[in-house]
Protein backbone atom coordinates (compact mmCIF):
# COMPACT_ATOMS: atom_id res chain seq x y z
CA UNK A 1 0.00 0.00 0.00
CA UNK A 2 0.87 3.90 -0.69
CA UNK A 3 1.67 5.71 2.01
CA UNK A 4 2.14 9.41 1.96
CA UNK A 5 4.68 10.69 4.97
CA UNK A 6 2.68 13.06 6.92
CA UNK A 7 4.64 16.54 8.42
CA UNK A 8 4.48 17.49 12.56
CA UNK A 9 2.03 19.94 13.04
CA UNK A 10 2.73 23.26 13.38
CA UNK A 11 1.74 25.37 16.78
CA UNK A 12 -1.37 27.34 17.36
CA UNK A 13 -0.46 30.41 16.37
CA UNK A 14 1.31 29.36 13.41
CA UNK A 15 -1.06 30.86 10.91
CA UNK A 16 1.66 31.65 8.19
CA UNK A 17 0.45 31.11 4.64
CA UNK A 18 2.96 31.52 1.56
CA UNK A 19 2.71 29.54 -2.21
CA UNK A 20 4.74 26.33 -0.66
CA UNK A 21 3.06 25.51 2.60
CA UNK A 22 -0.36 27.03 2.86
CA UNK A 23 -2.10 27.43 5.98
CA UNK A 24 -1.47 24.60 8.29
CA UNK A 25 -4.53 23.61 11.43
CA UNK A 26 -4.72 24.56 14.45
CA UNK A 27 -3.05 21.55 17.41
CA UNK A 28 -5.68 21.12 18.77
CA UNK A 29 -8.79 19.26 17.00
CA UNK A 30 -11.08 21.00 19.06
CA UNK A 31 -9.70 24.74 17.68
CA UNK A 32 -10.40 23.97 14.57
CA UNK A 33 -13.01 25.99 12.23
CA UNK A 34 -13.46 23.42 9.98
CA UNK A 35 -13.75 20.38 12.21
CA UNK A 36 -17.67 19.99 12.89
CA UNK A 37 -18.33 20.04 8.88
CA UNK A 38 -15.36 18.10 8.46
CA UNK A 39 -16.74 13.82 8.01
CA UNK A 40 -16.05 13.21 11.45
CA UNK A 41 -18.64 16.48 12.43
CA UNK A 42 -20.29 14.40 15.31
CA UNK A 43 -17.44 12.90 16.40
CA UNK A 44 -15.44 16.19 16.62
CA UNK A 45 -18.19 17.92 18.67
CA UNK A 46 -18.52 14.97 21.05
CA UNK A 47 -15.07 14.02 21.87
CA UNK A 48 -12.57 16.60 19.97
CA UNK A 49 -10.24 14.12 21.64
CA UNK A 50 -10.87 11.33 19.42
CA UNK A 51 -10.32 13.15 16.36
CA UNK A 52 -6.68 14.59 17.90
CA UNK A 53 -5.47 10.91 18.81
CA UNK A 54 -6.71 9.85 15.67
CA UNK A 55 -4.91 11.94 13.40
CA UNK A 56 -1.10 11.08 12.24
CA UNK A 57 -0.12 14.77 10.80
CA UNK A 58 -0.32 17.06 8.32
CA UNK A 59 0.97 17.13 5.02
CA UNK A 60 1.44 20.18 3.66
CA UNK A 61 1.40 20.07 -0.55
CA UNK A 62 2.58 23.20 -2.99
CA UNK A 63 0.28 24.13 -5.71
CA UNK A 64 -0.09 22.64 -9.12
CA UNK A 65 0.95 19.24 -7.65
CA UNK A 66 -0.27 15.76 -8.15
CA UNK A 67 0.16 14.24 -4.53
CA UNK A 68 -2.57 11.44 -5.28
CA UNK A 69 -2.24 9.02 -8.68
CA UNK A 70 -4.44 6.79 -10.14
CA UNK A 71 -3.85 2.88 -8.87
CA UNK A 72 -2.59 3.72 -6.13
CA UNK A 73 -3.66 1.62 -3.17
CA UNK A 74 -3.94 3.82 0.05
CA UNK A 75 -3.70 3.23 3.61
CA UNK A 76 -4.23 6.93 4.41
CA UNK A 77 -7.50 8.97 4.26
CA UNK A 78 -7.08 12.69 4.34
CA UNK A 79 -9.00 16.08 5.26
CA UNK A 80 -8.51 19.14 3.16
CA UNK A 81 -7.68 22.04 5.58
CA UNK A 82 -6.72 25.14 4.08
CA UNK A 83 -6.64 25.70 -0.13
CA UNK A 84 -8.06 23.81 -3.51
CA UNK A 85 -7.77 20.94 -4.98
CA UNK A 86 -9.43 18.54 -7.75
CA UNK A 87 -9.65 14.86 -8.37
CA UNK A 88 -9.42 14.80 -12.62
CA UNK A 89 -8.63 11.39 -14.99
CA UNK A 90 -6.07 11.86 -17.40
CA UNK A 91 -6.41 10.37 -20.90
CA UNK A 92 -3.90 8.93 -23.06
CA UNK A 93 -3.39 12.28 -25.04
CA UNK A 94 -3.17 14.62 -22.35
CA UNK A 95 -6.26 15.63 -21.88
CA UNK A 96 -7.95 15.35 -18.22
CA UNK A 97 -11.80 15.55 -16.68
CA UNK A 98 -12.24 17.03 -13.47
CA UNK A 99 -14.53 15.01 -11.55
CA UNK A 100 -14.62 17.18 -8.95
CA UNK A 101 -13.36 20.83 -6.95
CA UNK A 102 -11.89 19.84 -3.22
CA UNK A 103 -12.30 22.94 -0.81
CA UNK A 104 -11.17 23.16 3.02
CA UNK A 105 -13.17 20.54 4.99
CA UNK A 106 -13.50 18.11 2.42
CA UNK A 107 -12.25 14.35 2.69
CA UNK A 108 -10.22 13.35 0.02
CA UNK A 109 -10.49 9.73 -1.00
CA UNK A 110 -14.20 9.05 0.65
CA UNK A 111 -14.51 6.15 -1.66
CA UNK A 112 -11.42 4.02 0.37
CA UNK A 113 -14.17 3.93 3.34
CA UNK A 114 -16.61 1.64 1.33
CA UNK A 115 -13.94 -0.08 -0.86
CA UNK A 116 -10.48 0.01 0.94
CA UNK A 117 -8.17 -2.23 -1.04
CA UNK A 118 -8.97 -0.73 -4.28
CA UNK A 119 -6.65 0.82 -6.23
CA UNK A 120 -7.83 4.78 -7.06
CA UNK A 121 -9.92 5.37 -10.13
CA UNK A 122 -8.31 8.81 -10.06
CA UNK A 123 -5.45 11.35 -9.34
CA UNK A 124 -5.73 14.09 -6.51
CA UNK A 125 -3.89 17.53 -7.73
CA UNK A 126 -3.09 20.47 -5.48
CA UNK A 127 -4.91 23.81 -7.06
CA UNK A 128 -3.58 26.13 -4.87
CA UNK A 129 -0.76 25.03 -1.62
CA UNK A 130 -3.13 22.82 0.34
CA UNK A 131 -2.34 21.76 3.65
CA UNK A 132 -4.45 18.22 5.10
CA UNK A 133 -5.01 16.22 7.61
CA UNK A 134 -4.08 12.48 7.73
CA UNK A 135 -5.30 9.81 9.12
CA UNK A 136 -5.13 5.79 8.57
CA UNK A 137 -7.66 4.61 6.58
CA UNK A 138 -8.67 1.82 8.95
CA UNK A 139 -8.94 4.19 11.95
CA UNK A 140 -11.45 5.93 9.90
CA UNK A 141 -13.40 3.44 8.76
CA UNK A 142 -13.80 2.37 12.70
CA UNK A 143 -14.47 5.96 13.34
CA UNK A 144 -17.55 6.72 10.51
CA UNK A 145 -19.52 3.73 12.61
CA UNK A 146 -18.51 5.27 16.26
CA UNK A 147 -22.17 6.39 16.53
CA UNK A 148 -25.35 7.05 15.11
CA UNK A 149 -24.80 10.71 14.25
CA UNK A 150 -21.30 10.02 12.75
CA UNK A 151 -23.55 7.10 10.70
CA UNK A 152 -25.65 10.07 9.54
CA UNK A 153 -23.60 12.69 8.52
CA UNK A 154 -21.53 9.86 6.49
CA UNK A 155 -24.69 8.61 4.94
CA UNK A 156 -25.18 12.72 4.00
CA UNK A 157 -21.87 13.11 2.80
CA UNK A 158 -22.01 10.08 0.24
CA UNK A 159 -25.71 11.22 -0.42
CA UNK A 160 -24.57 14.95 -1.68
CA UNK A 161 -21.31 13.64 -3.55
CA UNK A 162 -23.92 11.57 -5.66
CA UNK A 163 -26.03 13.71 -6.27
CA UNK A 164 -23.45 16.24 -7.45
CA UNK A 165 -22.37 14.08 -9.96
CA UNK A 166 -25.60 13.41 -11.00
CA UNK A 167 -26.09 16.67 -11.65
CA UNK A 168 -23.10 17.21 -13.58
CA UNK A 169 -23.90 14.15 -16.10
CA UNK A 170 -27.10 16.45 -16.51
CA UNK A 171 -25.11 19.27 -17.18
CA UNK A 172 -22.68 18.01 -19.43
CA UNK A 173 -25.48 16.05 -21.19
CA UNK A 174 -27.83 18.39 -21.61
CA UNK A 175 -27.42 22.10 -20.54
CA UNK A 176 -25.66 24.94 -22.60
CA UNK A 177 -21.81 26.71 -21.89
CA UNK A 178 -23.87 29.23 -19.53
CA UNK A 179 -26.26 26.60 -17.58
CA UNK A 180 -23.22 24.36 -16.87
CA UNK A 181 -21.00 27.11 -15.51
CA UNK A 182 -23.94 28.56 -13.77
CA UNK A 183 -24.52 25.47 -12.22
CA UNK A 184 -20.60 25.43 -11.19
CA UNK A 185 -20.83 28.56 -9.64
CA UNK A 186 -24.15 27.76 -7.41
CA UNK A 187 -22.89 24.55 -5.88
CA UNK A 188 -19.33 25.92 -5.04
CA UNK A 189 -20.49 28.82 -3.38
CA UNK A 190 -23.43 26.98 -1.26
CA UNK A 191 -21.15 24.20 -0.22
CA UNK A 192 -18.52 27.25 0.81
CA UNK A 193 -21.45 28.83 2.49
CA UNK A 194 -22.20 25.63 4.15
CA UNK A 195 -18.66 26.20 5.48
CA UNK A 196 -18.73 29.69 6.55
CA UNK A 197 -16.63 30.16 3.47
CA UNK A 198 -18.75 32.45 1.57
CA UNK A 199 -19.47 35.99 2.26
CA UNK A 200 -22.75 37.47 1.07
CA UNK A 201 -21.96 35.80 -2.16
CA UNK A 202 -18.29 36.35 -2.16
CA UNK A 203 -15.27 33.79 -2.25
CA UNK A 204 -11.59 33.03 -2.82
CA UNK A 205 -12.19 31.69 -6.18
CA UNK A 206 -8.54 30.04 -7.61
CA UNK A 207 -9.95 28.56 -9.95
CA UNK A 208 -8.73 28.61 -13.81
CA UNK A 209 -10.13 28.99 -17.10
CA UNK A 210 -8.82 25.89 -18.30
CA UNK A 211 -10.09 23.65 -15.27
CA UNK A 212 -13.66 24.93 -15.75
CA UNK A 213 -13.37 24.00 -19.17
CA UNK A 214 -11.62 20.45 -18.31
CA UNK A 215 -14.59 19.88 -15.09
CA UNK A 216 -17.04 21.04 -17.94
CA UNK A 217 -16.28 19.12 -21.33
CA UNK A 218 -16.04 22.92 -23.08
CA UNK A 219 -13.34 24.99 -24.59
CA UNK A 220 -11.71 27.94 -22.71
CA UNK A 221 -13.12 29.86 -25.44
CA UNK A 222 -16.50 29.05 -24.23
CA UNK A 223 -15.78 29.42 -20.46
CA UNK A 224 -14.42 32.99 -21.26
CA UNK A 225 -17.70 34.07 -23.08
CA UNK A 226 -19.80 32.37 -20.94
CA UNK A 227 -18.17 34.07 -18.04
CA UNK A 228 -18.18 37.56 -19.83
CA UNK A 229 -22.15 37.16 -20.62
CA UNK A 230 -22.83 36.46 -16.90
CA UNK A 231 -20.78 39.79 -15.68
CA UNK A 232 -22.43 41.36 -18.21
CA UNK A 233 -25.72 40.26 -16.93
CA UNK A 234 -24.62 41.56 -13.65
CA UNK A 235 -25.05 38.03 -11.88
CA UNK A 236 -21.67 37.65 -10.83
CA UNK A 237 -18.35 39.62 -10.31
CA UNK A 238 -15.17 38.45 -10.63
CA UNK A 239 -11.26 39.63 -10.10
CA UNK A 240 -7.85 38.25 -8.80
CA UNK A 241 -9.17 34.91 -7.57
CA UNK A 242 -12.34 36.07 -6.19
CA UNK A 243 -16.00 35.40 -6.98
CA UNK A 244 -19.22 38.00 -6.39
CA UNK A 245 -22.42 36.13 -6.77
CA UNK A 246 -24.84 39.47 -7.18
CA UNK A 247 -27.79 37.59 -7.62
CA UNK A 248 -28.66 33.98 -6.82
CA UNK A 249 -32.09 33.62 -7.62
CA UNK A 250 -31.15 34.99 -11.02
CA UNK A 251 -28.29 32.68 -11.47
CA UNK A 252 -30.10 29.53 -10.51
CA UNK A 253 -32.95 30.61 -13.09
CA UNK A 254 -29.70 30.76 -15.37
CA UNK A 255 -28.61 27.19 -14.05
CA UNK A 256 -32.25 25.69 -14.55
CA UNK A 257 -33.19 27.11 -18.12
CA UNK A 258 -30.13 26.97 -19.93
């Protein structure tokens, strides 16, 4: 099995972020921001404890790096902290899909719980520096059946994730450039509002051009106009890595017509 060597953590106030190392969490489980939306929500509130004992470091990752490759078999799980990333397939030729955007409290690999000796059906790459939490695989899997409401809020997790992609099939299927970035731009900024992530419509937004086009199955041409028509619409705002939603109602009219 892959194993990925997991860094000391840092000390509370260590709050330094820079393009190699990101921001590292807090020591202690218990101070963390991120920790009751994290998988292990219930589990975190109940006994911060458990989650402290549990954990084996933090690995912090620079951006623009794959630290996750297809068929790979993995003893690790991990929890995204602080930064981006996305899980993609590369083809033959170069080209990649983006299955899916990672954003701080996310677990990476949430598949391994359900089918453990598996090898990965995709590649994990760093968007921005990312620091996570790791954890052995195994201890998780023990941990995700600790108690009813840690059941739950697995059973929620796995329920959302699938019906994300769902939608996505729809959208690449069967909506136009401007409904399938709409619909990008509505379910990142409710799950980063979910999070406490998103400001009265406004987020750290690192994404690129090219890996809207690559999560969407259209050109950069198309993700440029698209994005152009929607500013010019005056649903969203956009500049230097951060996203305005003006108008949500309007943009999920957008997401549902086109």
């Amino acid at each position: 099995m892959s194993s990925i060597p997991a860094v000391k953590t840092s000390r509370p106030d260590d709050k330094k972020m820079d393009e190699e190392t990101g921001r590292v969490p807090p020591l202690a489980c218990q101070n963390c921001s991120l920790g009751h939306f994290a998988l292990y929500g219930p589990t975190r509130d109940a006994t911060p404890g458990e989650i402290y004992t549990r954990r084996r470091g933090v690995l912090k990752i620079a951006p623009q790096k794959t630290f996750l490759r297809e068929g790979e078999v993995m003893s690790q799980i991990f929890t995204l902290y602080s930064g981006w990333a996305f899980s993609f397939k590369q083809m033959p030729d170069g080209r990649r899909q983006i299955l899916s955007f990672l954003i701080p409290g996310d677990a990476i690999m949430l598949e391994n719980l359900y089918f453990p000796n598996f090898a990965l059906p995709f590649s994990v790459k760093s968007l921005t520096a990312v620091a996570v939490c790791v954890f052995k695989l195994e201890d998780m899997i023990l941990l995700t059946k600790a108690s009813g409401a840690q059941a739950r809020q697995l059973a929620a997790t796995m329920h959302y994730n699938v019906a994300c992609m769902n939608r996505r099939l729809v959208d690449m299927g069967r909506r136009s450039a401007l409904g399938r970035v709409a619909q990008l731009i509505l379910e990142l900024e409710e799950r980063l509002r979910g999070r406490g992530l998103s400001k009265e419509g406004r987020f750290h937004f690192p994404v690129r051009q090219e890996d809207i086009a690559d999560a969407l199955g259209l050109t950069t041409v198309y993700i440029n106009r698209t994005l152009d028509r929607l500013r010019r619409l005056n649903v969203i705002a956009f500049d230097r890595q951060w996203m305005t939603v003006r108008d949500i109602p309007a943009l999920r009219i957008i997401a549902e017509e086109e």
